[in-house]
C-alpha atoms as a PDB file:
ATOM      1  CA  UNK A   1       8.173   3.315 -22.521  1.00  0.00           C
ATOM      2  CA  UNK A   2       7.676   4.674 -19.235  1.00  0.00           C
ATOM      3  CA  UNK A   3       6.094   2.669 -15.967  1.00  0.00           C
ATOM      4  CA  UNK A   4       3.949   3.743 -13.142  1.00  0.00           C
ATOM      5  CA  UNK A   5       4.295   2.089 -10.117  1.00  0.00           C
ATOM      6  CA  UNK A   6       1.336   1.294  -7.570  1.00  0.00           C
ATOM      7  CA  UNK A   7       1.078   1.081  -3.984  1.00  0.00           C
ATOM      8  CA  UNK A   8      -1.054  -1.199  -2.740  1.00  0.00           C
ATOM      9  CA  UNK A   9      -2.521  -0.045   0.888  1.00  0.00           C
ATOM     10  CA  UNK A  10      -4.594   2.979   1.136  1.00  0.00           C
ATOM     11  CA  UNK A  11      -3.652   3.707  -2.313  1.00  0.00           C
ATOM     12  CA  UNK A  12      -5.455   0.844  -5.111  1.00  0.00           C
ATOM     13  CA  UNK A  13      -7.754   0.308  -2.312  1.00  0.00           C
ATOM     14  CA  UNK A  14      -8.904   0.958   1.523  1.00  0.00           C
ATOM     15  CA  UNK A  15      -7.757  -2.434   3.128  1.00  0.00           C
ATOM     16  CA  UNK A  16      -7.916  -0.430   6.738  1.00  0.00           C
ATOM     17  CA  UNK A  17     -10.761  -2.419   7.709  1.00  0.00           C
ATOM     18  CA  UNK A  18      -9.474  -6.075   6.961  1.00  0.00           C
ATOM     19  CA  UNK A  19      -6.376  -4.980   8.433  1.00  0.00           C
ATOM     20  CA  UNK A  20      -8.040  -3.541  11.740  1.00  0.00           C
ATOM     21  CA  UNK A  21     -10.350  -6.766  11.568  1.00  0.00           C
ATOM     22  CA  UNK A  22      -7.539  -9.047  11.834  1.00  0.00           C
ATOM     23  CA  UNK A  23      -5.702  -6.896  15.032  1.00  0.00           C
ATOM     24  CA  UNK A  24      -9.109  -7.180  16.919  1.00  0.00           C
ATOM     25  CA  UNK A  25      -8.962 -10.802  16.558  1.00  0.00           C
ATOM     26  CA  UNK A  26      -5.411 -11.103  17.964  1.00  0.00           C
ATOM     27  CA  UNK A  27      -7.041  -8.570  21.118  1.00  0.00           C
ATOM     28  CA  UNK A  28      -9.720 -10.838  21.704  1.00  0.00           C
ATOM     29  CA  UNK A  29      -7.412 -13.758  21.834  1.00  0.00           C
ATOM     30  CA  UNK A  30      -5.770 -11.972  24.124  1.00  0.00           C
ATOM     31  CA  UNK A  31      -8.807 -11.772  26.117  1.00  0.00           C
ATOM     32  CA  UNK A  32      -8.970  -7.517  26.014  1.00  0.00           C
ATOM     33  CA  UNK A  33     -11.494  -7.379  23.573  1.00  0.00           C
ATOM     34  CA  UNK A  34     -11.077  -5.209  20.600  1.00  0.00           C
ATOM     35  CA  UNK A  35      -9.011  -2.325  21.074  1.00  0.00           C
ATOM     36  CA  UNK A  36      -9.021  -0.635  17.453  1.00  0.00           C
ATOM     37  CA  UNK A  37     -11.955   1.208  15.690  1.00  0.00           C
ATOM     38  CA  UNK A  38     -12.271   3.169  12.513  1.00  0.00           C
ATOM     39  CA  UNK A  39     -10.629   6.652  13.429  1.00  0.00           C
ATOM     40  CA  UNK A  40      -7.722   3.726  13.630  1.00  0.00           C
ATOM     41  CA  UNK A  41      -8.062   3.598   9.659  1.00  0.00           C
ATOM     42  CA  UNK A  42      -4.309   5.633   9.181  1.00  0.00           C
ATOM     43  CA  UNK A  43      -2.577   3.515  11.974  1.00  0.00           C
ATOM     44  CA  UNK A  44      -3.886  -0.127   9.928  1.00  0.00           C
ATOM     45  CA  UNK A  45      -2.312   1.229   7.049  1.00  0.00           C
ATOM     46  CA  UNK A  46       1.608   1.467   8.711  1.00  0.00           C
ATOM     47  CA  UNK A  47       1.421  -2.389   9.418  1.00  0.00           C
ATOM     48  CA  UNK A  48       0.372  -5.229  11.168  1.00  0.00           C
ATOM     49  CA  UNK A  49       2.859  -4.130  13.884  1.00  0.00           C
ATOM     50  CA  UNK A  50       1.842  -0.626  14.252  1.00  0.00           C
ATOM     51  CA  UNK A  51      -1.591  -1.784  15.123  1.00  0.00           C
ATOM     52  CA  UNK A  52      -0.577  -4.350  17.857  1.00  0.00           C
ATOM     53  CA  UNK A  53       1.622  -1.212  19.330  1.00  0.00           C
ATOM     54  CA  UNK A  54      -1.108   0.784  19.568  1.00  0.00           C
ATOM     55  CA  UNK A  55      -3.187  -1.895  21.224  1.00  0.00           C
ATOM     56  CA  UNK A  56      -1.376  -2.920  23.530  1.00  0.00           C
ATOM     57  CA  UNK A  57      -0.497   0.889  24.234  1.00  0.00           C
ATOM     58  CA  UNK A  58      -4.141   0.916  25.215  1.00  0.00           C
ATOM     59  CA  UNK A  59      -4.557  -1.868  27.264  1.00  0.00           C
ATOM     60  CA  UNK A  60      -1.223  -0.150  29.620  1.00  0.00           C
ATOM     61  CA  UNK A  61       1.430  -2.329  28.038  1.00  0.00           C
ATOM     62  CA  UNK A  62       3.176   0.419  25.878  1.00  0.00           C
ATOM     63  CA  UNK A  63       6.465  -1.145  24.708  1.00  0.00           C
ATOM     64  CA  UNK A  64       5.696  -4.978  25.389  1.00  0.00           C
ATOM     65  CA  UNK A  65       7.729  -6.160  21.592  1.00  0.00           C
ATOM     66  CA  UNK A  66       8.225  -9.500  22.960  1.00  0.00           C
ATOM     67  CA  UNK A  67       4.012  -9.566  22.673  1.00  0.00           C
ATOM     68  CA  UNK A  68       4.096  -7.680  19.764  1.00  0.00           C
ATOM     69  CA  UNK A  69       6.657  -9.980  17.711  1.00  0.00           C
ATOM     70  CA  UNK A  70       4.198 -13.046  18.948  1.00  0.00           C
ATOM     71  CA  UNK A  71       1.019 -11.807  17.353  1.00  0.00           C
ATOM     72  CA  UNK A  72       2.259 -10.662  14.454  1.00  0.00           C
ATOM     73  CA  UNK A  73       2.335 -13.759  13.159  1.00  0.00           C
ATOM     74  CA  UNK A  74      -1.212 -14.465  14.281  1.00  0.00           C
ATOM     75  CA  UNK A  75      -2.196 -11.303  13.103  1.00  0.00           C
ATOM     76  CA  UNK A  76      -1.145 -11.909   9.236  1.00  0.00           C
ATOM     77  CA  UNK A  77      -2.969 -15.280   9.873  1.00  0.00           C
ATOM     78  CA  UNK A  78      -5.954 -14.160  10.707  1.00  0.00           C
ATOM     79  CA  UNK A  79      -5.663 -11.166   7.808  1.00  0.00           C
ATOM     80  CA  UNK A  80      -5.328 -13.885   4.917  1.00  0.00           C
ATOM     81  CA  UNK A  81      -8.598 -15.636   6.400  1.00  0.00           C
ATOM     82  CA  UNK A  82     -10.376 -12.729   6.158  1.00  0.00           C
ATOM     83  CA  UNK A  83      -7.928 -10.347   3.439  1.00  0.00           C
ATOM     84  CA  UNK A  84     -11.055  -9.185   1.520  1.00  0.00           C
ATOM     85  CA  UNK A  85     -13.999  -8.840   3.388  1.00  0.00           C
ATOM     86  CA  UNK A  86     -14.388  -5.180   4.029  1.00  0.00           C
ATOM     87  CA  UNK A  87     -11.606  -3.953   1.202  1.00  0.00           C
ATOM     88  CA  UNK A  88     -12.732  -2.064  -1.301  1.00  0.00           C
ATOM     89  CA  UNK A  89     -10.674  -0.854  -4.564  1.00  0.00           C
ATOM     90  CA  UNK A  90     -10.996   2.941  -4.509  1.00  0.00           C
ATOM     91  CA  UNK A  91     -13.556   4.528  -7.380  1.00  0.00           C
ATOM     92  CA  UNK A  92     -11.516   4.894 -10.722  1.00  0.00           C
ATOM     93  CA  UNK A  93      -8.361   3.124  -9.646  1.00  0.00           C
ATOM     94  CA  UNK A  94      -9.107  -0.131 -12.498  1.00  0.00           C
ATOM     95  CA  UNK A  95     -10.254   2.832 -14.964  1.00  0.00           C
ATOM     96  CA  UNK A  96      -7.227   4.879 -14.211  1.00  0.00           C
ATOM     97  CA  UNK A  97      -4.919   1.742 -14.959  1.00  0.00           C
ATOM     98  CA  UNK A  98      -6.238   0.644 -17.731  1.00  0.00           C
ATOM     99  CA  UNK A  99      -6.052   4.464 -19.301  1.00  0.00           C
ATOM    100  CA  UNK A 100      -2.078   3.919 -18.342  1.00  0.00           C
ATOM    101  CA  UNK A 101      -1.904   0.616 -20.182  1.00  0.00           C
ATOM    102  CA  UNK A 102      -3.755   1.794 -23.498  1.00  0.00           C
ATOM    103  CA  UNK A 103      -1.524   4.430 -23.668  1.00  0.00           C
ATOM    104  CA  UNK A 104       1.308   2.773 -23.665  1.00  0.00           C
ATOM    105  CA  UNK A 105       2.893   2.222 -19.785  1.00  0.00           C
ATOM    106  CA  UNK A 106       3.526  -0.366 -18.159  1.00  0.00           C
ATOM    107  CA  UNK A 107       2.201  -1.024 -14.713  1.00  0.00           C
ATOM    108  CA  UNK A 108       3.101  -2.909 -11.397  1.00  0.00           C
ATOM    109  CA  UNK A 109       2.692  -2.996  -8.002  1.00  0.00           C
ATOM    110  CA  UNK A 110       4.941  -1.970  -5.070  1.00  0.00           C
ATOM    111  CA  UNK A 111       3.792  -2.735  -1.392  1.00  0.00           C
ATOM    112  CA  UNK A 112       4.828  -3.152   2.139  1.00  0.00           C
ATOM    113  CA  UNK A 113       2.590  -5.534   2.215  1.00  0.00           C
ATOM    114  CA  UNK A 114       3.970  -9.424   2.368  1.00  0.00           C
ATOM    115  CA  UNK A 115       3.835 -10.949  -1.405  1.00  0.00           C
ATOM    116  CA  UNK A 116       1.532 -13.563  -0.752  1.00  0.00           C
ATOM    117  CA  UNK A 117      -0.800 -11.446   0.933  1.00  0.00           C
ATOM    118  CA  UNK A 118      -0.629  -9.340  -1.594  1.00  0.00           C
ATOM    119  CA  UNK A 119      -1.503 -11.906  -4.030  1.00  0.00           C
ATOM    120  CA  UNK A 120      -4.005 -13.401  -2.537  1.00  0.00           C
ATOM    121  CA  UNK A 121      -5.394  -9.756  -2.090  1.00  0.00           C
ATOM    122  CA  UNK A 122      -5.543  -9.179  -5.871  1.00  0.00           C
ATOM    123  CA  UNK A 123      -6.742 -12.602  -6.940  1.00  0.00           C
ATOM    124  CA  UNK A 124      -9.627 -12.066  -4.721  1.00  0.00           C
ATOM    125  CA  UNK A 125     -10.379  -8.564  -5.644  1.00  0.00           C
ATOM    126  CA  UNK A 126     -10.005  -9.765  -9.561  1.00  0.00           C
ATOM    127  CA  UNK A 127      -7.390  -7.520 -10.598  1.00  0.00           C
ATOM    128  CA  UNK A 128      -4.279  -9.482 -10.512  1.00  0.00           C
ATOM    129  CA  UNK A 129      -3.675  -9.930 -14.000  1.00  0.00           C
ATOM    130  CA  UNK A 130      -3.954  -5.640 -14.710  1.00  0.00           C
ATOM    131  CA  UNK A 131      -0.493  -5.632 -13.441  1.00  0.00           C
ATOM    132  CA  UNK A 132       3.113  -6.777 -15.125  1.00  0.00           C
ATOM    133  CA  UNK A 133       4.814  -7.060 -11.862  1.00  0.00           C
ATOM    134  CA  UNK A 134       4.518  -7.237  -7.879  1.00  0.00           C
ATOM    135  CA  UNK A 135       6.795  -6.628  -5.165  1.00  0.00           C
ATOM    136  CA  UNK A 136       5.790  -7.088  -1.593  1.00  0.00           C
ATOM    137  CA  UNK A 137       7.502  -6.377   1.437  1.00  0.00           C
ATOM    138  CA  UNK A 138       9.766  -9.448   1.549  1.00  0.00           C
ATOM    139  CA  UNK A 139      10.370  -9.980  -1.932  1.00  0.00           C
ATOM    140  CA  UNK A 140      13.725  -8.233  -1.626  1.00  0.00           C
ATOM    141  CA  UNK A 141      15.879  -8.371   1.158  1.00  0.00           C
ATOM    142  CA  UNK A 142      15.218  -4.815   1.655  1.00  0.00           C
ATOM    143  CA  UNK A 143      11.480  -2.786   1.451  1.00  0.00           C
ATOM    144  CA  UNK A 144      10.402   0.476   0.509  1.00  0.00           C
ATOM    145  CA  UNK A 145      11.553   3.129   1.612  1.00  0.00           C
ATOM    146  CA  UNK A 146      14.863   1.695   0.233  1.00  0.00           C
ATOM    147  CA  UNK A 147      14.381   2.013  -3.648  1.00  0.00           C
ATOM    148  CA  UNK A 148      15.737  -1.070  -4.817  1.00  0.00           C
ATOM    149  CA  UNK A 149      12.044  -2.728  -4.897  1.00  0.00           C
ATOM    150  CA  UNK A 150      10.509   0.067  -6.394  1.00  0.00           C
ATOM    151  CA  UNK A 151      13.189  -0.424  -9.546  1.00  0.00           C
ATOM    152  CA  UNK A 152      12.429  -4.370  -9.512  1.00  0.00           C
ATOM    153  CA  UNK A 153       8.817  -3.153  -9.713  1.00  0.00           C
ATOM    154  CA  UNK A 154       9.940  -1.428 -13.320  1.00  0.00           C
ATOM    155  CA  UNK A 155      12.324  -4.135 -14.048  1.00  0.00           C
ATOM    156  CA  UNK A 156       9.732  -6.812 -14.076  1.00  0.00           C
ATOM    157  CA  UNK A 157       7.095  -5.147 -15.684  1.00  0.00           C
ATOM    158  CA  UNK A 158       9.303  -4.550 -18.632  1.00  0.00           C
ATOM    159  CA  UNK A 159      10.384  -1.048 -17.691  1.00  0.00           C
ATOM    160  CA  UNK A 160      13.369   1.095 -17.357  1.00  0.00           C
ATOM    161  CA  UNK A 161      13.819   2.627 -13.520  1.00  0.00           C
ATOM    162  CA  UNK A 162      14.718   5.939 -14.714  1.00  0.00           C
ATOM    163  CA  UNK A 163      11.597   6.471 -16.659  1.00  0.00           C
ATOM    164  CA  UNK A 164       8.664   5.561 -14.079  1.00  0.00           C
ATOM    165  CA  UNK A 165       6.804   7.013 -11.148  1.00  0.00           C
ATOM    166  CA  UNK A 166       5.704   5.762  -8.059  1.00  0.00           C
ATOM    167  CA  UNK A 167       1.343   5.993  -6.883  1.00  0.00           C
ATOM    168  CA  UNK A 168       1.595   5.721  -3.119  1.00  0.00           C
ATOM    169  CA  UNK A 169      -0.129   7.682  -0.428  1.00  0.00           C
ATOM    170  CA  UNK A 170       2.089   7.855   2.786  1.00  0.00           C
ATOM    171  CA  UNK A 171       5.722   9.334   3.529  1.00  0.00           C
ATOM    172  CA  UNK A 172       7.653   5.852   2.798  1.00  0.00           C
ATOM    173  CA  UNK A 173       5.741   6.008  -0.820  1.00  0.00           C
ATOM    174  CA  UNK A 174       6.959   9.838  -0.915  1.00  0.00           C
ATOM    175  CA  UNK A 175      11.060   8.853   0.297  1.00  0.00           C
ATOM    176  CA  UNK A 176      10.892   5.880  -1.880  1.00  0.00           C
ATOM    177  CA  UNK A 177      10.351   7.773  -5.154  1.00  0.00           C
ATOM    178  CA  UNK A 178      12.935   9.927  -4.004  1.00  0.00           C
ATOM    179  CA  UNK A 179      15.440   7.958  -2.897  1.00  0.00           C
ATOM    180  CA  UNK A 180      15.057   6.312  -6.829  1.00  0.00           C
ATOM    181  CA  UNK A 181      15.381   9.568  -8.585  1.00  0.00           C
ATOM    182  CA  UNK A 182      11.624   9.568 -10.009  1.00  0.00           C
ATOM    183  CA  UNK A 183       8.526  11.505  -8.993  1.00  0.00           C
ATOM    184  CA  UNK A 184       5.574  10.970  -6.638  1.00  0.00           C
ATOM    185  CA  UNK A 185       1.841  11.043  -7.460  1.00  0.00           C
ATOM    186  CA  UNK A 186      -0.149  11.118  -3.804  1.00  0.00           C
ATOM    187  CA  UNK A 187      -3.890  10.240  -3.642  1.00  0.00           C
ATOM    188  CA  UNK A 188      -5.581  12.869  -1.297  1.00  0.00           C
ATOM    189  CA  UNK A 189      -7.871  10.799  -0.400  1.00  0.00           C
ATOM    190  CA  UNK A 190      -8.696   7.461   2.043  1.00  0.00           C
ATOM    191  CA  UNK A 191      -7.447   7.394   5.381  1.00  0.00           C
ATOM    192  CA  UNK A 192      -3.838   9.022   5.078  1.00  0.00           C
ATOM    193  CA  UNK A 193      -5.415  11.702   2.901  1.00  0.00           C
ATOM    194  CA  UNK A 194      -5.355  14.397   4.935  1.00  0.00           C
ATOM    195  CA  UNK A 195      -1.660  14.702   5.287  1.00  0.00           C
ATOM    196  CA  UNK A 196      -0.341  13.969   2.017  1.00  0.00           C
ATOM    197  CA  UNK A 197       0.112  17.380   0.839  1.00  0.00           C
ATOM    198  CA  UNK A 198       2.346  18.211   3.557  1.00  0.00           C
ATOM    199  CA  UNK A 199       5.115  15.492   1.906  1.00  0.00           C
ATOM    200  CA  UNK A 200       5.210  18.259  -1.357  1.00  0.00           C
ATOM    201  CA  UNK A 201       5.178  15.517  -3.841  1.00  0.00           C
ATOM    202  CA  UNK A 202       5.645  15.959  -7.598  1.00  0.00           C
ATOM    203  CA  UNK A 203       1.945  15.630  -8.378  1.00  0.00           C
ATOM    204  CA  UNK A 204      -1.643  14.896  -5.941  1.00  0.00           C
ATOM    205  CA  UNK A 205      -4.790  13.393  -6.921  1.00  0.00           C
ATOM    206  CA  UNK A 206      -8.205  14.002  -5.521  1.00  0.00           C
ATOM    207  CA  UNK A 207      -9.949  11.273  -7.675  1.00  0.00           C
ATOM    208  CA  UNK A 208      -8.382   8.484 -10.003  1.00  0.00           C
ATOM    209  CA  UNK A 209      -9.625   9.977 -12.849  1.00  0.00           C
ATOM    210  CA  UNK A 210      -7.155  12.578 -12.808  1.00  0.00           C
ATOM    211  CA  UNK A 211      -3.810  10.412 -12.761  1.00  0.00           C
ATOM    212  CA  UNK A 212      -3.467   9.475 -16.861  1.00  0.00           C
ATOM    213  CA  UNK A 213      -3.260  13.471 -17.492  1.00  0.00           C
ATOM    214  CA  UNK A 214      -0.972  13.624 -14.289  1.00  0.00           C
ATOM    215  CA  UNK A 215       1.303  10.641 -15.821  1.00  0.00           C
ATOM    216  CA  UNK A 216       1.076  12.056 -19.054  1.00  0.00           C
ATOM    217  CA  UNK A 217       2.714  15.306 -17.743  1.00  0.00           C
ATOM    218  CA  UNK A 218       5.336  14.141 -15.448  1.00  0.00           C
ATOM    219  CA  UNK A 219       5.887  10.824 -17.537  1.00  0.00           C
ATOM    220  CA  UNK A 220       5.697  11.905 -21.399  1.00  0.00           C
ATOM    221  CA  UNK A 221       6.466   9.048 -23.662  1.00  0.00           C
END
């Protein structure tokens, strides 16, 4: 039986504006007033830590980590207050998976993301129980690009790591499948779209409704 793996960011859905919602907040506390807007939308989706770089970039402290390793916690809290307001699950994605299931894979969940943040995420949005497995960012001791939680992905949804693929949209997504031996199915679309081809993955997608046939080929069962 073979597995596909999800990412979770910019892939299953747009969480850019959540994420860019919950840097603002840590600006205002600040007292600089938001420093992030939506041509931001590829930045949110490296991490809570990319976006407080680039903020305080902006506001002429470029380089300040001591600031930046004391809102990120502040940062995540304000994100799980607020982890599903704008979000949005991208058109097709729940079609596409449950295609994959009734065909016969498995499917899971892979993400940078923190686990319970990532939980919470999918409770909210209702789609928790489509997937066998999740592994967030500190579920391991290591994260993706390393490919050990990619394989626990497979492992715990039942799968074997050799036979899977990885759904991601992003250069980490693109190493990760490497680094574990399997292929790569970008989504051309949402905020990282635009530079996805450039990463010469196995297989893109312009619209979910394309990934069972895409699976099917690179994943026969």
């Amino acid at each position: 039986m073979g597995t596909v793996i999800f990412d979770l960011d910019g892939t299953l859905a747009d969480t850019s504006g959540d994420l860019l919602a919950a840097a603002n907040a840590c600006f205002r506390d600040m007292g600089v007033g938001d420093q992030l807007g939506p041509d931001d939308a590829a930045v949110a989706l490296n991490g809570g830590r990319a976006m407080l770089r680039l903020g305080m970039e902006r506001i002429g402290r470029a380089g300040d980590e001591a600031e930046v390793d004391r809102q990120y916690p502040l940062l995540l809290e304000h994100y799980a207050r607020e982890i599903d307001t704008h979000t949005v699950i991208f058109p097709g994605a729940m079609e596409a998976v449950a295609a994959l299931v009734a065909g016969g894979y498995r499917v899971g969940i892979c993400t940078n993301k923190p686990e319970k943040l990532a939980e919470l995420l999918l409770t909210r949005l209702g789609v928790r129980a489509a997937f066998a497995s999740l592994i967030g960012a500190d579920t391991l001791a290591v994260r993706k690009p390393d490919p050990e939680p990619l394989r626990e992905a497979v492992r715990r949804a039942g799968g074997d790591p050799l036979r899977a693929c990885l759904i991601g949209d992003s250069r980490t997504d693109r190493e990760t499948a490497r680094a574990a031996g399997v292929a790569s199915v970008l989504v051309g679309f949402g905020p990282s779209g635009h530079v996805t081809a450039a990463l010469e993955p196995e297989a893109m997608i312009a619209h979910f409704d394309e990934l069972p046939g895409v699976v099917a080929r690179l994943l026969p069962l």
